[in-house]
Protein backbone atom coordinates (compact mmCIF):
# COMPACT_ATOMS: atom_id res chain seq x y z
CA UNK A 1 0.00 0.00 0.00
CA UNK A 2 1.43 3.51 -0.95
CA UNK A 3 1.12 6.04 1.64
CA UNK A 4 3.11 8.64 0.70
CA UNK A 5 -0.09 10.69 0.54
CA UNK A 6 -1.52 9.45 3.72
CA UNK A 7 -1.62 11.26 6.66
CA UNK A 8 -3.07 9.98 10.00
CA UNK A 9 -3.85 12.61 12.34
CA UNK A 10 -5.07 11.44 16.40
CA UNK A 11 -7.31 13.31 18.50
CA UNK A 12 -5.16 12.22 21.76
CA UNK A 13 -7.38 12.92 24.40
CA UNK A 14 -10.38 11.18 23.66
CA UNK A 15 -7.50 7.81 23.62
CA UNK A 16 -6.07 8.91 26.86
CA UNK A 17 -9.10 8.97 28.62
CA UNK A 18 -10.12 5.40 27.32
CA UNK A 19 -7.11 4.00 28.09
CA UNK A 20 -7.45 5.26 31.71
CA UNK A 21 -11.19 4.47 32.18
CA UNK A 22 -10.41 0.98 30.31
CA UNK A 23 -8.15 0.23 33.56
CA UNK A 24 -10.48 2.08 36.09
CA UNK A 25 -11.99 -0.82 38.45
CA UNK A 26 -7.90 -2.18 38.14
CA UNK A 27 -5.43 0.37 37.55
CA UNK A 28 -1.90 -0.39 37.01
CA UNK A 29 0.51 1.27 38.80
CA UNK A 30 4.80 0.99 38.26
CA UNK A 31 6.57 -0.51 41.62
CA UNK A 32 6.84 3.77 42.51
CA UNK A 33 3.16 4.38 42.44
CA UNK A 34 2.91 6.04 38.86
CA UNK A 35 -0.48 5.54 37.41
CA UNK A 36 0.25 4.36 34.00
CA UNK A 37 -3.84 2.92 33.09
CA UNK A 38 -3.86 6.52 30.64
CA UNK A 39 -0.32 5.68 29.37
CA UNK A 40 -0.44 1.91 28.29
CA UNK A 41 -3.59 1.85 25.97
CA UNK A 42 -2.61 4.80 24.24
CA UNK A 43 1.07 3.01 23.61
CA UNK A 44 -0.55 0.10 22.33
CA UNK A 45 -2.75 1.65 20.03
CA UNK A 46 0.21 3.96 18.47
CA UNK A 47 2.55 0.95 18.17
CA UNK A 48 -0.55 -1.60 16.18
CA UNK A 49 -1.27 1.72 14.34
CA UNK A 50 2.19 2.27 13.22
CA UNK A 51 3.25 -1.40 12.55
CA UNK A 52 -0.26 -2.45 10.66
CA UNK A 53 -0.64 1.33 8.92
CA UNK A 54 2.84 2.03 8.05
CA UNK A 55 1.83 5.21 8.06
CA UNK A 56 4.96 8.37 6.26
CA UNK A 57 2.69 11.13 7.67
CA UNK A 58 1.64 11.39 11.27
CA UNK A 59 0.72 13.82 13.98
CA UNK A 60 -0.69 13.61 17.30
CA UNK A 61 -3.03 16.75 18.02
CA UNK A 62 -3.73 17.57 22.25
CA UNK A 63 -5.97 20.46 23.45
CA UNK A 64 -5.30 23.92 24.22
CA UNK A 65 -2.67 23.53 27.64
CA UNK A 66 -4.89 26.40 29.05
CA UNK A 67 -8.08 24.86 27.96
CA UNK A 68 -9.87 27.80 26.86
CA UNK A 69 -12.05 27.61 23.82
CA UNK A 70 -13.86 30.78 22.20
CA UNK A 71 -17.37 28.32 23.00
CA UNK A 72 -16.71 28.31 26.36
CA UNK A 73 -16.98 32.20 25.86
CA UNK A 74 -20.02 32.21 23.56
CA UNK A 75 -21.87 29.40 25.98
CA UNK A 76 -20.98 29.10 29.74
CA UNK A 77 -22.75 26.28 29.99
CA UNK A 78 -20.40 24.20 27.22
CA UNK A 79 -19.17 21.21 28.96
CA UNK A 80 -20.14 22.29 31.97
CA UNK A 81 -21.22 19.21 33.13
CA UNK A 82 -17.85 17.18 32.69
CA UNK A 83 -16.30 15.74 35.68
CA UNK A 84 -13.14 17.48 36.82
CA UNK A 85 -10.10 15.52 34.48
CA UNK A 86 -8.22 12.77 36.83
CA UNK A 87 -5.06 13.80 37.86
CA UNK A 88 -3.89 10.38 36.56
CA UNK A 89 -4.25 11.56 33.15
CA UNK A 90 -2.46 14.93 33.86
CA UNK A 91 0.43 13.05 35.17
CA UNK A 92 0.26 11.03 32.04
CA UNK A 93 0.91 13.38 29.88
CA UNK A 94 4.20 14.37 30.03
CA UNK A 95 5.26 10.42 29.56
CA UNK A 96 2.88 10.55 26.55
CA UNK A 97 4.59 13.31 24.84
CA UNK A 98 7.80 11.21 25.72
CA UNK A 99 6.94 8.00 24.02
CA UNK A 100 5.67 10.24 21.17
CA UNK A 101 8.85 11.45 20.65
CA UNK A 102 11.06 8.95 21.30
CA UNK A 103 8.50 7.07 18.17
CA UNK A 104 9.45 10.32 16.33
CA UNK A 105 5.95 11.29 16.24
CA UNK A 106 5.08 14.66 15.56
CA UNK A 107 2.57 16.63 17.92
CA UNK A 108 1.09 19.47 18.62
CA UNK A 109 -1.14 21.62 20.81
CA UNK A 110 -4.11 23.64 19.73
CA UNK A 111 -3.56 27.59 20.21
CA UNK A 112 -5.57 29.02 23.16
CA UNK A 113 -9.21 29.56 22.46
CA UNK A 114 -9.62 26.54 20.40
CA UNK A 115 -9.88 23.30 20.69
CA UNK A 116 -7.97 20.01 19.48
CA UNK A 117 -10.82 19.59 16.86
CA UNK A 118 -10.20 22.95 14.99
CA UNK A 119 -6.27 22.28 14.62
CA UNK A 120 -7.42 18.76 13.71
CA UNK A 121 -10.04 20.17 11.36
CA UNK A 122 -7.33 22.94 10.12
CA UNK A 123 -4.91 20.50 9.30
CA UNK A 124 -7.00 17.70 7.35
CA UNK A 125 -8.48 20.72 5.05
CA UNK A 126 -5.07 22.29 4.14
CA UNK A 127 -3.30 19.11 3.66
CA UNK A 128 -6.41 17.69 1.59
CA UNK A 129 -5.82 20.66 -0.77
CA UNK A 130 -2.15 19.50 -1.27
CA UNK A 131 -3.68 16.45 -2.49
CA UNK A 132 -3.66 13.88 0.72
CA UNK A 133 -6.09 11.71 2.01
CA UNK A 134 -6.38 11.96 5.53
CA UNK A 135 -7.31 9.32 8.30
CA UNK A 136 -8.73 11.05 11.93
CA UNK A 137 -7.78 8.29 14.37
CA UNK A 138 -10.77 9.26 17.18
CA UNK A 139 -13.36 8.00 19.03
CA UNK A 140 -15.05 11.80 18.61
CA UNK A 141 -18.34 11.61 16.50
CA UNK A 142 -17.83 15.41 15.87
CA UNK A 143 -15.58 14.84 13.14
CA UNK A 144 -18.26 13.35 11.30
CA UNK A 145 -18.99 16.63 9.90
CA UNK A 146 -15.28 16.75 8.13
CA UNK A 147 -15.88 13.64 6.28
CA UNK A 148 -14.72 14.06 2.17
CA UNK A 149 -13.83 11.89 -0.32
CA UNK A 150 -10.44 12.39 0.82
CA UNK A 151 -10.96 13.00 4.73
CA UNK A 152 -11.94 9.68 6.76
CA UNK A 153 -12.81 9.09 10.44
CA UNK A 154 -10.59 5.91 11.90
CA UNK A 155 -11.99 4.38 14.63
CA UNK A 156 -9.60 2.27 16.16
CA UNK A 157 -10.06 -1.32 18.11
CA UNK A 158 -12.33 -0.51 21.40
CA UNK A 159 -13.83 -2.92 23.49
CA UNK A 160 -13.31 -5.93 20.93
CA UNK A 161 -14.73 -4.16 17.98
CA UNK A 162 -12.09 -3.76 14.86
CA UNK A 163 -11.51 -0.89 13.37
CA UNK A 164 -13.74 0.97 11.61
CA UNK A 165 -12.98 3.50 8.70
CA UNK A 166 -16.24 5.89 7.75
CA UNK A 167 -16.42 8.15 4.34
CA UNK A 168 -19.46 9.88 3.18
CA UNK A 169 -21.56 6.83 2.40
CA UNK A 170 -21.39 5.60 6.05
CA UNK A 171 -22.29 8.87 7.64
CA UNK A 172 -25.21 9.42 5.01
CA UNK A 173 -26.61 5.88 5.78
CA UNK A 174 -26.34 6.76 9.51
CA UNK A 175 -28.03 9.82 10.25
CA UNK A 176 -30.03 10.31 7.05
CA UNK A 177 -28.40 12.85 5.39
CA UNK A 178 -27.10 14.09 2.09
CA UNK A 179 -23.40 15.06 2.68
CA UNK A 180 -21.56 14.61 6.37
CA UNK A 181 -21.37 18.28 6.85
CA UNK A 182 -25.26 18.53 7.51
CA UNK A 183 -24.79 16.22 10.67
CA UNK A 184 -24.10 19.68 11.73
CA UNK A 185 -27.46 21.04 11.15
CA UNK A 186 -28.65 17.71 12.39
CA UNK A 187 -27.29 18.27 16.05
CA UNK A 188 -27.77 21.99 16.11
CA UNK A 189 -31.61 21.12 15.83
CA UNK A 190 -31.70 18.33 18.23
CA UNK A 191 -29.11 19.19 20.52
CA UNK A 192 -25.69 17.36 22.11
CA UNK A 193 -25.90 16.16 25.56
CA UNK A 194 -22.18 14.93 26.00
CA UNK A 195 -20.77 18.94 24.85
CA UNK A 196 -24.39 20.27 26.89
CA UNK A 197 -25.01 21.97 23.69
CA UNK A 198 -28.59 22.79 23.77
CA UNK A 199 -30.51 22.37 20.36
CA UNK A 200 -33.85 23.50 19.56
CA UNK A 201 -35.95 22.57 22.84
CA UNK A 202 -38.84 20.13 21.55
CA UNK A 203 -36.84 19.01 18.50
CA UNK A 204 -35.81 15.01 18.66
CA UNK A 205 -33.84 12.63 16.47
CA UNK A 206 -36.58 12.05 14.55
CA UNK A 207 -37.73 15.20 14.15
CA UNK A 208 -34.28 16.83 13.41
CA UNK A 209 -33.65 14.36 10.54
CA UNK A 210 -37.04 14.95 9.11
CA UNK A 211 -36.18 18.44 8.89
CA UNK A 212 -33.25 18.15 7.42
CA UNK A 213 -34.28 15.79 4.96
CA UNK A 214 -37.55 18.15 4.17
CA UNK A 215 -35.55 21.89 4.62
CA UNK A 216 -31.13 21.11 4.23
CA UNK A 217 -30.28 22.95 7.50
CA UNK A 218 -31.32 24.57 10.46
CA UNK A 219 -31.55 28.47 8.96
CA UNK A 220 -33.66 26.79 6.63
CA UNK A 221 -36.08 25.71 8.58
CA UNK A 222 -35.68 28.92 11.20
CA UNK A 223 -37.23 30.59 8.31
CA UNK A 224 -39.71 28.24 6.81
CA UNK A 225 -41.45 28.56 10.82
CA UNK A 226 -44.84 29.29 9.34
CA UNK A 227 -44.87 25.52 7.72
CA UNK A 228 -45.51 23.92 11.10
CA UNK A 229 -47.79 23.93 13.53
CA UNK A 230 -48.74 23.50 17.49
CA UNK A 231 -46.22 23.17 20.01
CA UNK A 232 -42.95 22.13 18.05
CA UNK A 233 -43.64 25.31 15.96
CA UNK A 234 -44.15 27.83 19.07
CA UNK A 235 -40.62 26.23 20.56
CA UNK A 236 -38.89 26.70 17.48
CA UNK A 237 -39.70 30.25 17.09
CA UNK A 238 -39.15 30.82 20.39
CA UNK A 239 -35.62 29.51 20.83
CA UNK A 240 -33.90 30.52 17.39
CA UNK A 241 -31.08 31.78 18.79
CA UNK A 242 -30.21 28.81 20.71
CA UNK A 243 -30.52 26.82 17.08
CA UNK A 244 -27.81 29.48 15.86
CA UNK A 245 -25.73 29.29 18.31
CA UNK A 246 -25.82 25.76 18.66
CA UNK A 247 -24.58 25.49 15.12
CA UNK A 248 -21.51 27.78 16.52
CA UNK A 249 -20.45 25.13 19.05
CA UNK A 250 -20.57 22.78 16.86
CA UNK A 251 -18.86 23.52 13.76
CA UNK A 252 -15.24 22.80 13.72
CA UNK A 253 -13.39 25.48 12.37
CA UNK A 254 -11.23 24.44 9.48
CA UNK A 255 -9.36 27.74 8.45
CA UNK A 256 -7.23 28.63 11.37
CA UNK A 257 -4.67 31.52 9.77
CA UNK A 258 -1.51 31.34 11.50
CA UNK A 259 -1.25 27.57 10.40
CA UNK A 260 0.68 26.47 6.97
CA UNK A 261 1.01 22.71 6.16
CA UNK A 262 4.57 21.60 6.01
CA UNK A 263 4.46 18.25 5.28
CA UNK A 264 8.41 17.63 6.63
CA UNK A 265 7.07 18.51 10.25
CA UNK A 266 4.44 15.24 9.81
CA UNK A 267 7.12 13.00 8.51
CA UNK A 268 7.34 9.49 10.56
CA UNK A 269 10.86 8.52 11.20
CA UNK A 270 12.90 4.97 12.64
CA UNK A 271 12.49 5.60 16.32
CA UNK A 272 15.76 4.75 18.54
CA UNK A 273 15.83 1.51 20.15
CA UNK A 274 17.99 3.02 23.02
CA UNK A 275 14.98 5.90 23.55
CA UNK A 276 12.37 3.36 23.48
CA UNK A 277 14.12 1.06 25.82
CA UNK A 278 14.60 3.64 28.57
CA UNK A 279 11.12 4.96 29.19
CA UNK A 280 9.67 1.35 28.69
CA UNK A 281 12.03 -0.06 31.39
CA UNK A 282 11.10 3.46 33.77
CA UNK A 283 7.26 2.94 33.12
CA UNK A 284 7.71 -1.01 33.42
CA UNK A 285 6.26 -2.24 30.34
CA UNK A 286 7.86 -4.94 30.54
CA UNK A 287 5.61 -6.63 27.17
CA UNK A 288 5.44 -3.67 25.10
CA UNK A 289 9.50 -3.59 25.23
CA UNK A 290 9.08 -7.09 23.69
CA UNK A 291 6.65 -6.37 21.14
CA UNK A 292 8.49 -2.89 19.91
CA UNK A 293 11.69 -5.07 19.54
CA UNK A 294 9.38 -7.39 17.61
CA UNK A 295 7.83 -4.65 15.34
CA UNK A 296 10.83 -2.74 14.23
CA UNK A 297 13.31 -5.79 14.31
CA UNK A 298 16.11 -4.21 16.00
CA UNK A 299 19.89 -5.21 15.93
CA UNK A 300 20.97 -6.70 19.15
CA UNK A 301 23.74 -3.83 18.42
CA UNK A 302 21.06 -1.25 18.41
């Protein structure tokens, strides 16, 4: 398989947190008390991706270190409801961006005020107009909305289940639309519980994809108001602003300025046997030391 115009961008977080609530009811701790449940998925996963993808082009994309996004500003109430994040997975981090680099694995924070998602989203669309196809390794439905012919979602192996790679057909065939981007329109009607984005009060999943299927998107309908009738109607009219600004929270941006694709800075290089031996042995994983040995058929000399 030629990859030389693939590039496979993860949405880290969304991993890290897996991995640790994968290991919550047993966590796994190194003989000096380090968690290292948010550490150990996330290694496994970027060792099977790079030994059964082979991928040239790779970056690994984290949130804003501040964790400010611009929604938070337009919406208090965005994510509001999250649980504080475990300080296991803080602590993980820095051991994360270790292994990363000692894989020679690019990666890269999201500027304050936006979120991993827009530098995500920023990155597919600039390096899909220099002609690659790119692969979003998440387990984030939002990128639904960036699906192309040349932008995928990768879902990697959870729970059992393989992996799963979704293009336009998929998406269509799963929420009933014409083109991914309209899942946009589709949750701005009927709302997102796990971002506490609000949607039009009233308006369901079935309702929502009627709608779109009847009007295209949610200003659309906003304005074609004096179609329905009775209750649905009166909340509708009532609460267009939350339907607008719903749409806000919800659309990645894709068009960040101050951000030029280089493709040299995504290149995936040999990592060092030495490097990967080292924080292996301090974190104690004792099997994935066997299995990177096994995958990149080092020289005893190495």
């Amino acid at each position: 398989m030629n990859n030389n115009k693939k590039l496979f961008l993860i949405d880290a977080y969304p991993l890290i947190y897996q991995s640790y609530y994968a290991y919550k009811h047993h966590p796994l701790f190194t003989s000096k008390g380090l968690n290292t449940s948010p550490i150990i998925n996330f290694t496994y996963f970027l060792m099977n991706t790079l030994n059964n993808e082979k991928p040239s082009y790779m970056a690994t994309i984290f949130d804003a270190s501040q964790g400010f996004s611009f929604r938070k500003k337009e919406y208090k109430k965005y994510k509001a409801h999250r649980n504080k994040t475990p300080e296991a997975i803080f602590e993980a981090i820095p051991y994360i961006i270790k292994i990363l680099k000692t894989f020679q694995i690019s990666f890269f924070y999201a500027p304050n005020g936006y979120e991993a998602d827009d530098f995500i989203g920023t990155i597919a669309k600039k390096a899909e107009n220099k002609g690659y196809v790119i692969y979003i390794i998440t387990l984030d439905k939002d990128f639904f909305q960036l699906i192309t012919e040349n932008i995928k979602v990768y879902i990697p192996p959870f729970k059992g289940n393989p992996k799963k790679i979704l293009g336009i057909e998929d998406i269509k065939q799963k929420f009933g639309v014409n083109h991914p981007k309209q899942v946009i329109d589709l949750w701005s009607m009927m709302g997102d519980p796990s971002d506490n984005i609000p949607g039009l009060p009233g308006v369901g999943k079935i309702n929502a994809i009627r709608f779109i299927q009847k009007y295209g998107s949610i200003e659309k309908l906003l304005n074609s108001t004096h179609d329905l009738n009775g209750k649905i109607q009166k909340n509708i009219e009532k609460n267009k602003d939350l339907g607008i600004l719903s749409k806000k929270l919800i659309t990645i941006v894709t068009n960040l300025p101050f951000f030029s694709f280089q493709e040299e800075k995504f290149y995936v290089k040999k990592p060092n046997w030495h490097s990967i031996k080292k924080i292996f042995c301090e974190l104690e994983f004792i099997k994935l030391l066997k299995k990177a040995h096994e995958y990149y058929k080092f020289k005893t000399e190495e």
